[in-house]
C-alpha atoms as a PDB file:
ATOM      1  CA  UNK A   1     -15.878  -8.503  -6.087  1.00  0.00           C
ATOM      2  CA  UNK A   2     -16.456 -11.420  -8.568  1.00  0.00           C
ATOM      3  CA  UNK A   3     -13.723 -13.200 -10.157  1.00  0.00           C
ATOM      4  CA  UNK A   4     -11.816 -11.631 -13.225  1.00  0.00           C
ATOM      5  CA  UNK A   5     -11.411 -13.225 -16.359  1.00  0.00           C
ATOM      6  CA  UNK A   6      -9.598 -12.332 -19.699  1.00  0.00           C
ATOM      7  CA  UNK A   7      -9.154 -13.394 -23.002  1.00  0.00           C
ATOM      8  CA  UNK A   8      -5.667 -14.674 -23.496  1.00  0.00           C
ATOM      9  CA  UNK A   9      -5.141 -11.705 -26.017  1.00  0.00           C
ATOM     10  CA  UNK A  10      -5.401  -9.163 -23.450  1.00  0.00           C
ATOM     11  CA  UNK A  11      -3.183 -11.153 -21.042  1.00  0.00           C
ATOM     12  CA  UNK A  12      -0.388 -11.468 -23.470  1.00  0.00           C
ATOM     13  CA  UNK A  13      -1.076  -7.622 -24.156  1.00  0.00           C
ATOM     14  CA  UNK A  14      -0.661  -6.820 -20.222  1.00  0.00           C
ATOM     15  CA  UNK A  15       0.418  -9.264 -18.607  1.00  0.00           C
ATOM     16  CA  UNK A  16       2.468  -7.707 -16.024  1.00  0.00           C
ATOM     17  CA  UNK A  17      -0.419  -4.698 -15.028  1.00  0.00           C
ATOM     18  CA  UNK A  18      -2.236  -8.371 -14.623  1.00  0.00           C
ATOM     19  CA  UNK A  19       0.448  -9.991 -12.524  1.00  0.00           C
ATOM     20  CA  UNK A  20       0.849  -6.989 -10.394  1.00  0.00           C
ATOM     21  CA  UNK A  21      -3.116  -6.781 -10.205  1.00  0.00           C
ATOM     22  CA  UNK A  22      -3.247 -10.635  -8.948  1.00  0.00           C
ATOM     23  CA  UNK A  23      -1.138  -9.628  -6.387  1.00  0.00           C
ATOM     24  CA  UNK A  24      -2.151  -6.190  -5.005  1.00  0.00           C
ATOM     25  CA  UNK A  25      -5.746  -7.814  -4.429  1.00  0.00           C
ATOM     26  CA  UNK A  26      -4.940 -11.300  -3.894  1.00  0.00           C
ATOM     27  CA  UNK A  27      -7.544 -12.694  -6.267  1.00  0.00           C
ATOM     28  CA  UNK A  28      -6.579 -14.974  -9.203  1.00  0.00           C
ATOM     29  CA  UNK A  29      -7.312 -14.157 -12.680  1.00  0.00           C
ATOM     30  CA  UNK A  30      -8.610 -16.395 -15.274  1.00  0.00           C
ATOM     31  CA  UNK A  31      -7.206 -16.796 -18.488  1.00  0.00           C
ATOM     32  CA  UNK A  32     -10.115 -17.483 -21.018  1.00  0.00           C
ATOM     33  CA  UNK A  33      -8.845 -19.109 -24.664  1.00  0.00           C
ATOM     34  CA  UNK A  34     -11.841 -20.037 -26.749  1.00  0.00           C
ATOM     35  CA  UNK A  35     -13.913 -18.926 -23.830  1.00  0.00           C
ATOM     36  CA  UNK A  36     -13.215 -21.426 -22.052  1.00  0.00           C
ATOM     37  CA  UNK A  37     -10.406 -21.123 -18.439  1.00  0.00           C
ATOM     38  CA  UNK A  38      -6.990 -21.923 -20.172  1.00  0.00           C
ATOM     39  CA  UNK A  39      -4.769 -20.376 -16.810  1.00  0.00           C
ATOM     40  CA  UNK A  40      -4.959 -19.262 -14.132  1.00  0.00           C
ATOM     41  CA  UNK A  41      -2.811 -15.997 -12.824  1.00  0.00           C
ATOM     42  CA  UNK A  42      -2.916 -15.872  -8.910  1.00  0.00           C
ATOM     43  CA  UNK A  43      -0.814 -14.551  -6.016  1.00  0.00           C
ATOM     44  CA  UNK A  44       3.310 -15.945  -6.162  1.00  0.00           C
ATOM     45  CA  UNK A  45       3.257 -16.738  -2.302  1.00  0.00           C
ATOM     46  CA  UNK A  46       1.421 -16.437   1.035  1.00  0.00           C
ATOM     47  CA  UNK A  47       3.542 -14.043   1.782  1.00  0.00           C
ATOM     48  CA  UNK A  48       2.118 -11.299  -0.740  1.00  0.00           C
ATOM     49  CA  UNK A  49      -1.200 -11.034   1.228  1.00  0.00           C
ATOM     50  CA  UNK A  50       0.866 -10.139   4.457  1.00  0.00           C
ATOM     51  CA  UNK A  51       2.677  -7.569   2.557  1.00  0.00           C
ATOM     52  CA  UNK A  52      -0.572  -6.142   1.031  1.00  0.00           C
ATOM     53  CA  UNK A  53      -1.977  -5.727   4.394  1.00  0.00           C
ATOM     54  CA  UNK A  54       1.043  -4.060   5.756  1.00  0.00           C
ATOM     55  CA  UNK A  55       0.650  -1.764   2.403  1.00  0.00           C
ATOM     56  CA  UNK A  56      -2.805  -1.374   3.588  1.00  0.00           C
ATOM     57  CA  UNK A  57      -2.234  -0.627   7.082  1.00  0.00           C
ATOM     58  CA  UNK A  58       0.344   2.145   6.003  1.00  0.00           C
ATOM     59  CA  UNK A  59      -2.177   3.855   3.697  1.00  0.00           C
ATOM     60  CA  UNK A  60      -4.576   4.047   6.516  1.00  0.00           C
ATOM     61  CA  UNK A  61      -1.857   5.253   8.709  1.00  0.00           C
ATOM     62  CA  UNK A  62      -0.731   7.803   6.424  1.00  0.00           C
ATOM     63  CA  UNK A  63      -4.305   9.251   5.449  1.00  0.00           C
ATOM     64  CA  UNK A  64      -4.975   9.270   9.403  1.00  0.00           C
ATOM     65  CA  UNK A  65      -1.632  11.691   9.824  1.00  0.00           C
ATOM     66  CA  UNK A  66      -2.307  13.381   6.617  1.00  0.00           C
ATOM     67  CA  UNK A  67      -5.763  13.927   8.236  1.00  0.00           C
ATOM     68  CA  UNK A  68      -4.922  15.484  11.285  1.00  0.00           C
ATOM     69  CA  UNK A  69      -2.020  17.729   9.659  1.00  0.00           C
ATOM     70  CA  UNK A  70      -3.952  21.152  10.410  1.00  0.00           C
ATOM     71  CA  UNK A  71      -4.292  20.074  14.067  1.00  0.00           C
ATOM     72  CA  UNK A  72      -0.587  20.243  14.762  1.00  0.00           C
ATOM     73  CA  UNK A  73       0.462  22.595  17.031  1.00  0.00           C
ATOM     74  CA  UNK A  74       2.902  25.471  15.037  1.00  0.00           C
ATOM     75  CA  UNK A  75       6.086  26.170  16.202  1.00  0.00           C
ATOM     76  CA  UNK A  76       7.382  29.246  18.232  1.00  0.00           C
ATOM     77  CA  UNK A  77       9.837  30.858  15.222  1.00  0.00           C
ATOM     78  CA  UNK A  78      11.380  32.778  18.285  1.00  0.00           C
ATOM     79  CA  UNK A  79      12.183  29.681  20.241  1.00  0.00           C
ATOM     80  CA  UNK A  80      16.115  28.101  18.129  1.00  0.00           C
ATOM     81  CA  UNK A  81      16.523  24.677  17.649  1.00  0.00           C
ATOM     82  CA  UNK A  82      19.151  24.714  20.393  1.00  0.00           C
ATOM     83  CA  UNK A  83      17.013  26.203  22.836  1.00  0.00           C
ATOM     84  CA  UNK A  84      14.330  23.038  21.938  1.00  0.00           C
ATOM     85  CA  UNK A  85      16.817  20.866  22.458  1.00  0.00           C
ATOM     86  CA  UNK A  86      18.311  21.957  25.658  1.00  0.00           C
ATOM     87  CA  UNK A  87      13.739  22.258  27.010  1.00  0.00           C
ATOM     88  CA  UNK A  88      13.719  18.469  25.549  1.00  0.00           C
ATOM     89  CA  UNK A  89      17.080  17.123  27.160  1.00  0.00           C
ATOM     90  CA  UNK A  90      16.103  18.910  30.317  1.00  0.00           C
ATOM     91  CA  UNK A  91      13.174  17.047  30.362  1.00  0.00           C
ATOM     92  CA  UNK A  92      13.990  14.003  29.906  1.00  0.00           C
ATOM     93  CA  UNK A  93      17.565  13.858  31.329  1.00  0.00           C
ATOM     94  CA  UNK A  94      17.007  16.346  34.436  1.00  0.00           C
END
């Protein structure tokens, strides 16, 4: 992905969608006045790329569960939820 620039119109116009942008990806942004780089809008910390890869690590986790949802094993309706837990506390406890 190559660097993103804008004019400093459109960064007074959005600048928090451009802030929040800046830090979701972790690339700056360049501020253009006159064409030229007036600022620069980058990531607040080091800390934001560890908590967009833990964002990104969730996502994958969550499509990989959503993803396997129909392989699930269904549930006995005849079996309570007492009689589950007693099977489960037998099982574990003896």
């Amino acid at each position: 992905m190559g660097e993103m620039t804008v004019g400093v119109r459109e960064a007074k116009r959005s600048l928090s969608a451009l802030m929040a942008r800046a830090n979701e990806s972790g690339e700056a942004i360049t501020v253009l006045k006159h064409g030229r780089p007036w600022a620069v809008i980058s990531p607040a910390d080091a800390q934001s790329l560890e908590r967009r890869q833990k964002r990104e690590r969730l996502r994958r986790l969550t499509r990989e569960i959503e993803s396997t949802r129909d392989e699930e094993p269904s549930w006995d309706e005849s079996v309570s939820d007492a009689e589950l837990l007693g099977e489960e506390r037998m099982k574990r406890f003896g």
